[in-house]
Protein backbone atom coordinates (compact mmCIF):
# COMPACT_ATOMS: atom_id res chain seq x y z
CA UNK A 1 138.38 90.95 165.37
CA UNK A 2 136.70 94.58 165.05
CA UNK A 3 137.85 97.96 166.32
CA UNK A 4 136.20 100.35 167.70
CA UNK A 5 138.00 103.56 169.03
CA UNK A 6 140.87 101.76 168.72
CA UNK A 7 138.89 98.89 171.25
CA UNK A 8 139.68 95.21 169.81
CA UNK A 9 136.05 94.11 170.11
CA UNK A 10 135.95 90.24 169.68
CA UNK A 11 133.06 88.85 167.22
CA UNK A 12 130.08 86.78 168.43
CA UNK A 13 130.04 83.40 166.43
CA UNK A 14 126.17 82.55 167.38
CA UNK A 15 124.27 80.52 165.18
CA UNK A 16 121.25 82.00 164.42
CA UNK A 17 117.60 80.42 163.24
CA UNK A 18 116.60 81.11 159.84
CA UNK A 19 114.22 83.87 159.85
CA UNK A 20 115.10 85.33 162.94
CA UNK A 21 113.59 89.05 161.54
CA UNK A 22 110.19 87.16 161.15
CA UNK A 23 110.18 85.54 164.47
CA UNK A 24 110.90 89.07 166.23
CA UNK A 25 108.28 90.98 163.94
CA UNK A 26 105.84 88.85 165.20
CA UNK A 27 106.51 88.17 168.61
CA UNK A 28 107.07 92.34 168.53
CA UNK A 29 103.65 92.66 167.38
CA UNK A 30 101.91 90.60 169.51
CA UNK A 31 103.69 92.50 172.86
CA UNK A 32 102.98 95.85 171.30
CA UNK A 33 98.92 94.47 170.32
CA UNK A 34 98.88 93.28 173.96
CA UNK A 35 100.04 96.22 175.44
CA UNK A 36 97.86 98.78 173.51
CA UNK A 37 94.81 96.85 174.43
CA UNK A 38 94.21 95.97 170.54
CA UNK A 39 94.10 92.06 171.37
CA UNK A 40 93.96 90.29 174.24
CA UNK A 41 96.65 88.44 176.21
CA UNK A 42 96.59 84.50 174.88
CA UNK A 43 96.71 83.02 177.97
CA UNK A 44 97.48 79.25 176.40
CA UNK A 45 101.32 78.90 175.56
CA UNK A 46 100.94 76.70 172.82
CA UNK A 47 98.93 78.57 171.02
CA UNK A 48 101.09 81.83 171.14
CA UNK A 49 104.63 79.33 170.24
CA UNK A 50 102.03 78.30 167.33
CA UNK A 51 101.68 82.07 166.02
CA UNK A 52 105.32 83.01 166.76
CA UNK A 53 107.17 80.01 164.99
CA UNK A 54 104.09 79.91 162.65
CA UNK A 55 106.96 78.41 159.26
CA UNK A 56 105.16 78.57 155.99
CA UNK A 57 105.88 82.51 155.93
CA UNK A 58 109.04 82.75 158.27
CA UNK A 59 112.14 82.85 156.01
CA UNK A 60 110.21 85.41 153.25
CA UNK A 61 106.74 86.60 154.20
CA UNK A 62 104.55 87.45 154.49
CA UNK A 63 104.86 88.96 158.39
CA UNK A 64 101.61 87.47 159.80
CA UNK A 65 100.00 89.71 162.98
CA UNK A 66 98.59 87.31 165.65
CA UNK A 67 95.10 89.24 165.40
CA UNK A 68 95.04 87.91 161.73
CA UNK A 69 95.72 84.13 162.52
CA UNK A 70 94.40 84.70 166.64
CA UNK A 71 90.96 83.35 165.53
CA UNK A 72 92.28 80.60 163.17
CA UNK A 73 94.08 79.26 165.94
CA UNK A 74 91.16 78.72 168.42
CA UNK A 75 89.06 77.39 164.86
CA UNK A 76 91.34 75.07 164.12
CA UNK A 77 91.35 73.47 168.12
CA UNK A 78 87.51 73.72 168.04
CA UNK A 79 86.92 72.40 165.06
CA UNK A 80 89.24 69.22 165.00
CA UNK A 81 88.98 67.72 161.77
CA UNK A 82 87.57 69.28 159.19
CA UNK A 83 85.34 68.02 156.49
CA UNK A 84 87.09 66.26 154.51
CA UNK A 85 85.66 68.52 151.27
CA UNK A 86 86.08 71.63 152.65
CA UNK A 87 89.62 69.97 153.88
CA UNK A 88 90.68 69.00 149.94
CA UNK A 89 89.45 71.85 148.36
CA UNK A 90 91.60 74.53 150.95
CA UNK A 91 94.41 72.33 149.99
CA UNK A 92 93.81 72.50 146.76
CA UNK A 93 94.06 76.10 146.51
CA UNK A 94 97.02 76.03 148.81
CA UNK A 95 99.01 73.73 145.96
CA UNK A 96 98.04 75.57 143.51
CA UNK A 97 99.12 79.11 145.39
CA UNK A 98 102.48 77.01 146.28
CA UNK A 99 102.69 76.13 142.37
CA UNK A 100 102.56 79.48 140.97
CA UNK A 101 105.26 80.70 143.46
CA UNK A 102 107.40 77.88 142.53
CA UNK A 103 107.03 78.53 138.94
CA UNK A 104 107.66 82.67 140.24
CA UNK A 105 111.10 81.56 141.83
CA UNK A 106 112.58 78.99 139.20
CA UNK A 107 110.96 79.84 135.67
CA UNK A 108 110.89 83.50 135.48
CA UNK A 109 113.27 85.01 138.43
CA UNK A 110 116.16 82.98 137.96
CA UNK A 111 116.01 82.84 134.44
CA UNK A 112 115.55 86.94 134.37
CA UNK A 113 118.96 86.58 137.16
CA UNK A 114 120.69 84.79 133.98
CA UNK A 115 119.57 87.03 131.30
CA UNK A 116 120.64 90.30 133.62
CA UNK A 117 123.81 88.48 134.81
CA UNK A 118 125.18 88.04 130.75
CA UNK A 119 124.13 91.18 129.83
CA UNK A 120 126.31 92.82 133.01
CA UNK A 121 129.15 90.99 131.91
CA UNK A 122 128.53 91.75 127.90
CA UNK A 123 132.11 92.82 126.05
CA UNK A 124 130.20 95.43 124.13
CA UNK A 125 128.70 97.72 126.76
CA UNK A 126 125.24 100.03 125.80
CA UNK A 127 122.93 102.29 127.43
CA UNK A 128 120.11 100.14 126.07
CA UNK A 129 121.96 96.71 126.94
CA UNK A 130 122.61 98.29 130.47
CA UNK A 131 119.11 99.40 130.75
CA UNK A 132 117.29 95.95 129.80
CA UNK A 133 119.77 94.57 132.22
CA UNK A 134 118.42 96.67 135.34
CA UNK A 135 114.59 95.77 133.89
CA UNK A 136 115.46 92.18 134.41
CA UNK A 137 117.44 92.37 137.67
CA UNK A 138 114.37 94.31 139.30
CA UNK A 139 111.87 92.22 137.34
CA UNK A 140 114.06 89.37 139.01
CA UNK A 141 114.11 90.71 142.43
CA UNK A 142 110.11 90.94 142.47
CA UNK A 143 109.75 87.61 140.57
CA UNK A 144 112.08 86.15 143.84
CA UNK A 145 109.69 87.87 146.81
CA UNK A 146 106.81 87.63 145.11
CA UNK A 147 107.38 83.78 144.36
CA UNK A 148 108.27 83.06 147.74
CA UNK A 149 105.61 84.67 149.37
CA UNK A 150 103.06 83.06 147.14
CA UNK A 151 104.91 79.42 148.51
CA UNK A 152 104.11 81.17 151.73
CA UNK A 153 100.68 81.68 151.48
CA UNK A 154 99.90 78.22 149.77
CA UNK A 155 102.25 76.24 152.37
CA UNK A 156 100.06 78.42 154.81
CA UNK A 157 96.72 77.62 153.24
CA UNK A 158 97.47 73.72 152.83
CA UNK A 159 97.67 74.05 156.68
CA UNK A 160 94.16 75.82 156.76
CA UNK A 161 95.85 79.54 157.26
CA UNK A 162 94.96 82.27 155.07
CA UNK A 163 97.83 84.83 155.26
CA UNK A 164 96.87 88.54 154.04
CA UNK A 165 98.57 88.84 149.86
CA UNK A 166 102.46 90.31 150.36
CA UNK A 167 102.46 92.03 147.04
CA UNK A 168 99.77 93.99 144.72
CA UNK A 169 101.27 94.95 141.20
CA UNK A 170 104.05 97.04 142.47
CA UNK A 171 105.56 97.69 139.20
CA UNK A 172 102.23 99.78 137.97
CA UNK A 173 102.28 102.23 140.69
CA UNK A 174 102.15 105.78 139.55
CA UNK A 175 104.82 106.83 142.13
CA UNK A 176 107.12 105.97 144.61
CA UNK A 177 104.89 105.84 147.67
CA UNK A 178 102.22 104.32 145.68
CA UNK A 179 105.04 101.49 144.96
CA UNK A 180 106.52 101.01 148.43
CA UNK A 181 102.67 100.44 149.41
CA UNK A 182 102.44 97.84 146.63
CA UNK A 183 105.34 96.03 147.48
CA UNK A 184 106.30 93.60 150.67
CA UNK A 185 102.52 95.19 152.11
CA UNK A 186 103.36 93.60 155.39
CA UNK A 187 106.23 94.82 155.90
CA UNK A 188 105.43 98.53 155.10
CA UNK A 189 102.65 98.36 157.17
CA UNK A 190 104.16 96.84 159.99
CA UNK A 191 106.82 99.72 159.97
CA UNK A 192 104.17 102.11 159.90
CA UNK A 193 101.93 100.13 162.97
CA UNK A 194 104.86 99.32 165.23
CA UNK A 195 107.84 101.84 164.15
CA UNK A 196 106.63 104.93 162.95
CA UNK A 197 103.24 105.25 164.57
């Protein structure tokens, strides 16, 4: 139980879906698209439940607009099957996208969450020990995002998606807006399309 201005304000036990930020990005964008004229109105239900529950990217990312994966939608009813080369070779890609996130996640970011872990906890505290420790706990924080939205966009891809890339080299930028546009792209820019704009 909370308090509020001396208010006991009981707390909500709701279950909620994994990736509940991702489902109200997008189904935010798609009202705000609709409303500003920018797309129009998709007028077949199961196409718009398609984009809005749309899983390979939900729990980490990328946040996909529904004028990037609109068209995709209506390609993938028209077209029905695909050839079967053009079919293997897309999933393919998407494996091999899925792979190198995989390899992201459990080979370098968790072993970087290890190596920055020990070194936290070292006996013999040092400004250099404490400052390879914060290079591998960000280097493990980008390694994590940047691995999952990789499995993202490969899970997405094996499906016959192709999400826009999440992150471009954030750690070369030359400053700190240069960096926040490098990193999580979608979700800077969909700040700056639906919030601050």
């Amino acid at each position: 139980i909370g308090s509020l201005a001396g208010a006991d304000i009981p707390l909500l036990k709701l279950a909620l879906p994994i990736g509940i930020s991702f489902y109200t990005f997008q189904a935010l964008s798609y009202v705000v698209d609709v409303y500003r004229g920018d797309t129009p109105a998709q007028k077949n239900w199961i196409n718009l439940a398609a984009y809005i529950v749309l899983f390979p990217q939900l729990i980490a990312g990328p946040i996909v607009r529904y004028s990037d994966v609109a068209d995709q939608i209506e390609e993938r009813k028209k077209m029905g099957r695909m050839n079967r080369d053009t079919f293997f070779a897309q999933f393919g890609i998407g494996v091999e996208r899925f792979a190198m996130g995989v390899g992201k996640k459990v080979i370098i970011a968790n072993a970087l969450g290890e190596l920055a872990k020990t070194l936290y906890a070292s006996q013999e505290p040092s400004v250099v020990l404490y400052w390879v420790a914060m290079a591998a706990f960000a280097l493990q924080i980008y390694f994590d995002f940047s691995g999952y939205s990789d499995m993202a966009i490969g899970m997405g891809r094996m499906l016959g998606f192709r999400f826009l890339e999440n992150f471009n080299y954030p750690f070369i930028s030359k400053s700190i807006t240069e960096f926040w546009r490098r990193w999580q792209m979608s979700l800077g820019t969909w700040f700056r399309d639906y919030v601050y704009i």
